[in-house]
PDB file of N, CA and C in Angstrom:
ATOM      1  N   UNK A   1     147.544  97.521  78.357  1.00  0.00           N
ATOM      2  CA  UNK A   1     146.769  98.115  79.413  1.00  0.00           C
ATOM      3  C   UNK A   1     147.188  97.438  80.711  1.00  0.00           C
ATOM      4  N   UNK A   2     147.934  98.258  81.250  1.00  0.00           N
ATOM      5  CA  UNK A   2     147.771  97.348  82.877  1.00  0.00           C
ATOM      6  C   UNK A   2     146.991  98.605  84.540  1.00  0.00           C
ATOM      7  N   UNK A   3     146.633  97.123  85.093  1.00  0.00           N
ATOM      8  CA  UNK A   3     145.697  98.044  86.400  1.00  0.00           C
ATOM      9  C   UNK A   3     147.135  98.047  87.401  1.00  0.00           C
ATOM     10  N   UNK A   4     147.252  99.476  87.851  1.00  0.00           N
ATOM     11  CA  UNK A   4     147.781  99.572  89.268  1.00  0.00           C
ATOM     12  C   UNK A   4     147.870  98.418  90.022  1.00  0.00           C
ATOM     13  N   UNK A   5     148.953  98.139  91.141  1.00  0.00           N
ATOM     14  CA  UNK A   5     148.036  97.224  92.050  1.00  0.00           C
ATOM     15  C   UNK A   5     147.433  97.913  93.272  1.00  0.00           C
ATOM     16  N   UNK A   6     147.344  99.115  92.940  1.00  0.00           N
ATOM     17  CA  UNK A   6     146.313  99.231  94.781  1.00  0.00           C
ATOM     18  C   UNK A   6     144.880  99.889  93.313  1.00  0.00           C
ATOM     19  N   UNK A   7     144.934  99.085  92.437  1.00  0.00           N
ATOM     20  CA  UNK A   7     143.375  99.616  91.321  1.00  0.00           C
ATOM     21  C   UNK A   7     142.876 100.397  91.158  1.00  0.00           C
ATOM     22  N   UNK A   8     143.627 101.212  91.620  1.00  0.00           N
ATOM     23  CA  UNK A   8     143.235 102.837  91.162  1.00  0.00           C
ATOM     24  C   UNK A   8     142.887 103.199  89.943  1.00  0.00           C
ATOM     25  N   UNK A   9     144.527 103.715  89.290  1.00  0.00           N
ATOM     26  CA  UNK A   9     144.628 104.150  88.059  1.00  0.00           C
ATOM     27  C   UNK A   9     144.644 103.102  87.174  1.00  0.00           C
ATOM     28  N   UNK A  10     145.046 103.303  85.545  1.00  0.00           N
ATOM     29  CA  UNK A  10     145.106 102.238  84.644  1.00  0.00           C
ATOM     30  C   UNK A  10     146.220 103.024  83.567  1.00  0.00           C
ATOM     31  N   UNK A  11     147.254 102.486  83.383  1.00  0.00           N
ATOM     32  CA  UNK A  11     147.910 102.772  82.335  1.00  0.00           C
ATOM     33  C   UNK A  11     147.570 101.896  81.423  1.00  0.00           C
ATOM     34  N   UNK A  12     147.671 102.774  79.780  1.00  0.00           N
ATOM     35  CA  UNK A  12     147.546 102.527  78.082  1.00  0.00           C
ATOM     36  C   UNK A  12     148.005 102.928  77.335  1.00  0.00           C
ATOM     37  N   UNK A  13     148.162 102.680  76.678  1.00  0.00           N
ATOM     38  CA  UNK A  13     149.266 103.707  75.259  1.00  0.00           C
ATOM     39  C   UNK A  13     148.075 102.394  74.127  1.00  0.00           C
ATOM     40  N   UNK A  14     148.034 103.678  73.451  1.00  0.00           N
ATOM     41  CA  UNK A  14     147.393 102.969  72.077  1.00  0.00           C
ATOM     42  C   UNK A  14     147.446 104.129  70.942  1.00  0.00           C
ATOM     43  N   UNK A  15     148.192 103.170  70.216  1.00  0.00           N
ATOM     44  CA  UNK A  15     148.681 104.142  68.760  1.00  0.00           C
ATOM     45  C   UNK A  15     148.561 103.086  67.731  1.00  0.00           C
ATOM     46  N   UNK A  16     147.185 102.786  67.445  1.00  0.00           N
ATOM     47  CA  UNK A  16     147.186 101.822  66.037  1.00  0.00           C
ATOM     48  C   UNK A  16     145.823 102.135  65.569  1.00  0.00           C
ATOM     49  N   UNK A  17     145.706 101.803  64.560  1.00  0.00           N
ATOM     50  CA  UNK A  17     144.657 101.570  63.648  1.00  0.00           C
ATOM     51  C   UNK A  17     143.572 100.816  63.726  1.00  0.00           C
ATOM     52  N   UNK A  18     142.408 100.768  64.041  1.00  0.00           N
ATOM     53  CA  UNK A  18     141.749  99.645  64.428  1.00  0.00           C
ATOM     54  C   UNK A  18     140.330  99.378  63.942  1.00  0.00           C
ATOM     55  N   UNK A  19     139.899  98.498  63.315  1.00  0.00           N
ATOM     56  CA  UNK A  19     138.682  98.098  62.702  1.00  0.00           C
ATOM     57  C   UNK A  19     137.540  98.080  63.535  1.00  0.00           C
ATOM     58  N   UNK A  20     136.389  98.042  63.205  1.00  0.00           N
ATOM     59  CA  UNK A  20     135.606  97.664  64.261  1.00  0.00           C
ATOM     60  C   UNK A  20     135.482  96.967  64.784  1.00  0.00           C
ATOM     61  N   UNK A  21     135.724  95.696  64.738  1.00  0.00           N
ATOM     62  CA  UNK A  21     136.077  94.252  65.162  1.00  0.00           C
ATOM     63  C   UNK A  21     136.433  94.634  66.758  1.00  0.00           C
ATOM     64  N   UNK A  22     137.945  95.365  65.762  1.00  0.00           N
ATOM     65  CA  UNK A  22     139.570  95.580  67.003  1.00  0.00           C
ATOM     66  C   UNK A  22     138.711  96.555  68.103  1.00  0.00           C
ATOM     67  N   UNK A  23     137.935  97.129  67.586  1.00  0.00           N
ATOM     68  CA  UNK A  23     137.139  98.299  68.755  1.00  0.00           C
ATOM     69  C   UNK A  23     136.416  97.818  69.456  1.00  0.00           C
ATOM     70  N   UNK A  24     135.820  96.863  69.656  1.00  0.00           N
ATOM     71  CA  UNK A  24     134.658  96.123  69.800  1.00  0.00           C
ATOM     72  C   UNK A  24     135.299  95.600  70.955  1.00  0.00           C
ATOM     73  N   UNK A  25     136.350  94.872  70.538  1.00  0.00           N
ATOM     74  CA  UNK A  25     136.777  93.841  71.357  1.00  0.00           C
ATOM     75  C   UNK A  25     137.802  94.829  72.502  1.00  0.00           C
ATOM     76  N   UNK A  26     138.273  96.112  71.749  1.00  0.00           N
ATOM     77  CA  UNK A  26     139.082  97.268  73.217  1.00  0.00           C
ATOM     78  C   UNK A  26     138.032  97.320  74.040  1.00  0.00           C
ATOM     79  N   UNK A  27     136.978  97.749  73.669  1.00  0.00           N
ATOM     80  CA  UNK A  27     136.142  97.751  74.229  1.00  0.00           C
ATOM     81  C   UNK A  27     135.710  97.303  75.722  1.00  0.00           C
ATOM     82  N   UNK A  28     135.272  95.796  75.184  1.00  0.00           N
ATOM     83  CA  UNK A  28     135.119  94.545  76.135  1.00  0.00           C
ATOM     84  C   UNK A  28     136.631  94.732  76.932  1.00  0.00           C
ATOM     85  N   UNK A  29     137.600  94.754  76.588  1.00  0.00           N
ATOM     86  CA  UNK A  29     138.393  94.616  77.409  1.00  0.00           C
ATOM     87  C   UNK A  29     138.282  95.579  78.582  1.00  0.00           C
ATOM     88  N   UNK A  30     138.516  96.969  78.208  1.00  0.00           N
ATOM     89  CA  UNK A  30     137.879  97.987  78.982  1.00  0.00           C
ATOM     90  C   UNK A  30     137.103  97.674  80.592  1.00  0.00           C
ATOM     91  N   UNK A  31     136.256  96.959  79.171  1.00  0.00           N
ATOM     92  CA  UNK A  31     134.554  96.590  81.113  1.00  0.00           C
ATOM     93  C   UNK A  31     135.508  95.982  81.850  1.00  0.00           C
ATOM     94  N   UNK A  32     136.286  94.853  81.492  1.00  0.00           N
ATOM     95  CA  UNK A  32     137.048  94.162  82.666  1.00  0.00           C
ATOM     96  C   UNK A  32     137.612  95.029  83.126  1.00  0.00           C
ATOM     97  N   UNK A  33     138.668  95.715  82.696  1.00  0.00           N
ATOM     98  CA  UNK A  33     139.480  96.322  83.364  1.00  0.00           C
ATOM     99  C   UNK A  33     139.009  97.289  84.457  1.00  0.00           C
ATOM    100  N   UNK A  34     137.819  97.435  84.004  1.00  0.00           N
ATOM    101  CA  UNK A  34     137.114  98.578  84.954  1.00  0.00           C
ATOM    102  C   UNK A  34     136.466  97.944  85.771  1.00  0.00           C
ATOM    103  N   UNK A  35     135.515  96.932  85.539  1.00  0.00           N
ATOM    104  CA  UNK A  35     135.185  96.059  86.453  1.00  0.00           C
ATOM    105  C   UNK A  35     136.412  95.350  87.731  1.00  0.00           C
ATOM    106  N   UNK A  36     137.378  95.642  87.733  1.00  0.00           N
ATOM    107  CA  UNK A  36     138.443  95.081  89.198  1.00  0.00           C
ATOM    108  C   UNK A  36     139.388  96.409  89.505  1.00  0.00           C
ATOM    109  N   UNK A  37     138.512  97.801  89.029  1.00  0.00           N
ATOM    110  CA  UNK A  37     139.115  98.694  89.337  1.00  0.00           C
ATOM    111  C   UNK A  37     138.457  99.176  90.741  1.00  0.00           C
ATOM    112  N   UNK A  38     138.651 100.110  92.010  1.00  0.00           N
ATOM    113  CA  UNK A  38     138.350 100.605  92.851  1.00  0.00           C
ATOM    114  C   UNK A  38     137.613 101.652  92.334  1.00  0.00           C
ATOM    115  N   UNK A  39     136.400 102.212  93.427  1.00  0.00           N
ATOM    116  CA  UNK A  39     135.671 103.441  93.064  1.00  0.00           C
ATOM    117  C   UNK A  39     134.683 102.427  91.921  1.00  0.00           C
ATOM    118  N   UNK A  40     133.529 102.332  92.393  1.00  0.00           N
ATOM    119  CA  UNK A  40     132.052 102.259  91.704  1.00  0.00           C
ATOM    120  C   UNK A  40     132.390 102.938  90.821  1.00  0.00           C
ATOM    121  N   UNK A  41     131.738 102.820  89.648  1.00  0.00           N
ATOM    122  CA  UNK A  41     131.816 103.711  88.437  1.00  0.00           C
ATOM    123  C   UNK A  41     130.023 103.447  88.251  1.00  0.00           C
ATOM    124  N   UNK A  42     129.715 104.942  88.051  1.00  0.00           N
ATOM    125  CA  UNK A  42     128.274 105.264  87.868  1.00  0.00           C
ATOM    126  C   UNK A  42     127.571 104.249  86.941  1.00  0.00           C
ATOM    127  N   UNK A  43     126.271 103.619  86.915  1.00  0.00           N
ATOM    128  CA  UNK A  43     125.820 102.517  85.987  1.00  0.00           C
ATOM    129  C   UNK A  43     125.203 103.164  84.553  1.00  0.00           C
ATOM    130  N   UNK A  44     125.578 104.356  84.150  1.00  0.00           N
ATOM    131  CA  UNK A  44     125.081 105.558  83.156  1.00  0.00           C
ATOM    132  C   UNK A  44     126.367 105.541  83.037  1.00  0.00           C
ATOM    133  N   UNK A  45     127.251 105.949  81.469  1.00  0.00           N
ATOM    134  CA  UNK A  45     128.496 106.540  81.616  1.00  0.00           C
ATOM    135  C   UNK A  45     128.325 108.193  81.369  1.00  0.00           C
ATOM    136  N   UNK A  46     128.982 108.965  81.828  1.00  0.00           N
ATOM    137  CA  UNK A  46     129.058 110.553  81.993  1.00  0.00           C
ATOM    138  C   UNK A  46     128.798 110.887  80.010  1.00  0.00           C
ATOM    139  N   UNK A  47     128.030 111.959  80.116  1.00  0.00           N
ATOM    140  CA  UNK A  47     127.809 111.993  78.768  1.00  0.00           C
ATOM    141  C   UNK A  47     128.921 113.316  78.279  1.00  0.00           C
ATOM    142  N   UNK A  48     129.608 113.257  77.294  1.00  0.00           N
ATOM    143  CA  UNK A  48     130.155 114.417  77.010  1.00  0.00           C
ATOM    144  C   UNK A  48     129.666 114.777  75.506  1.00  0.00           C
ATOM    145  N   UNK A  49     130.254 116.300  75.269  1.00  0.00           N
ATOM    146  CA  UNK A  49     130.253 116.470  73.737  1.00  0.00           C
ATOM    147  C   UNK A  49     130.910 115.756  72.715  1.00  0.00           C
ATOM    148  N   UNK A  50     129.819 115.688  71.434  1.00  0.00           N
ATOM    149  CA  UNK A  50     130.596 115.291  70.040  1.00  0.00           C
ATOM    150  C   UNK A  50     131.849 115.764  69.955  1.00  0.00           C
ATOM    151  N   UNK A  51     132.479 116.724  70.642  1.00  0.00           N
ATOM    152  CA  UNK A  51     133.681 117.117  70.052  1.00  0.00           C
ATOM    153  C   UNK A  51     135.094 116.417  70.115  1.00  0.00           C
ATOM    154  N   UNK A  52     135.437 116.433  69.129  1.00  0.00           N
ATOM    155  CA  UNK A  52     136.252 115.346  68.804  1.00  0.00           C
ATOM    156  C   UNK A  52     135.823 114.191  68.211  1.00  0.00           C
ATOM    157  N   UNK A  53     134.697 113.846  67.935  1.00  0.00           N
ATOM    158  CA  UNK A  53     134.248 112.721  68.088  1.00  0.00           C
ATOM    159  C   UNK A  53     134.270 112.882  66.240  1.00  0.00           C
ATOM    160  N   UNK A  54     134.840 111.561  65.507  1.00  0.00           N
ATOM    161  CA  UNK A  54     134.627 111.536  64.063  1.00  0.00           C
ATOM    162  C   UNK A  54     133.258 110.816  63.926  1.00  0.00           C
ATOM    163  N   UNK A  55     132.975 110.553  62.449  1.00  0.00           N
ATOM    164  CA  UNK A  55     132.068 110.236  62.131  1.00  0.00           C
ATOM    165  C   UNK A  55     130.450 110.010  62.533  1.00  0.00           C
ATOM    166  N   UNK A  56     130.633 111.493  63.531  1.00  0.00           N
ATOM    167  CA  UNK A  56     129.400 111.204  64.293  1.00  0.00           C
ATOM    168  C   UNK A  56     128.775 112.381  63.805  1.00  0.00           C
ATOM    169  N   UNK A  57     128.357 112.544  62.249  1.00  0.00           N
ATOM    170  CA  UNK A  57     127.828 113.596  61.346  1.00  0.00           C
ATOM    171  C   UNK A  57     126.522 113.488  61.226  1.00  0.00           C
TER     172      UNK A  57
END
């Protein structure tokens, strides 16, 4: 994962397998990354549809 340097955008590529542990912790990484990004990000995250979404039966 790396931030732009004017913090805009964020490039990622992720193609693996990952436990919950490993999710947990993308996760956390995430907040940082978003946390020293530009543009407030709403304190609610945007809600979307289940779709796509596995195991959410």
């Amino acid at each position: 994962m790396k931030l732009s340097e004017n913090k805009k955008p964020v490039s990622l590529s992720i193609n693996e397998t990952l436990s919950a542990h490993e999710l947990t912790t993308l996760i956390a990484e995430f907040t940082v990354v978003r946390a020293n990004m530009l543009h407030e990000a709403p304190k609610t995250p945007p809600v979307k549809s289940d779709e796509g979404m596995s195991g959410q039966d």
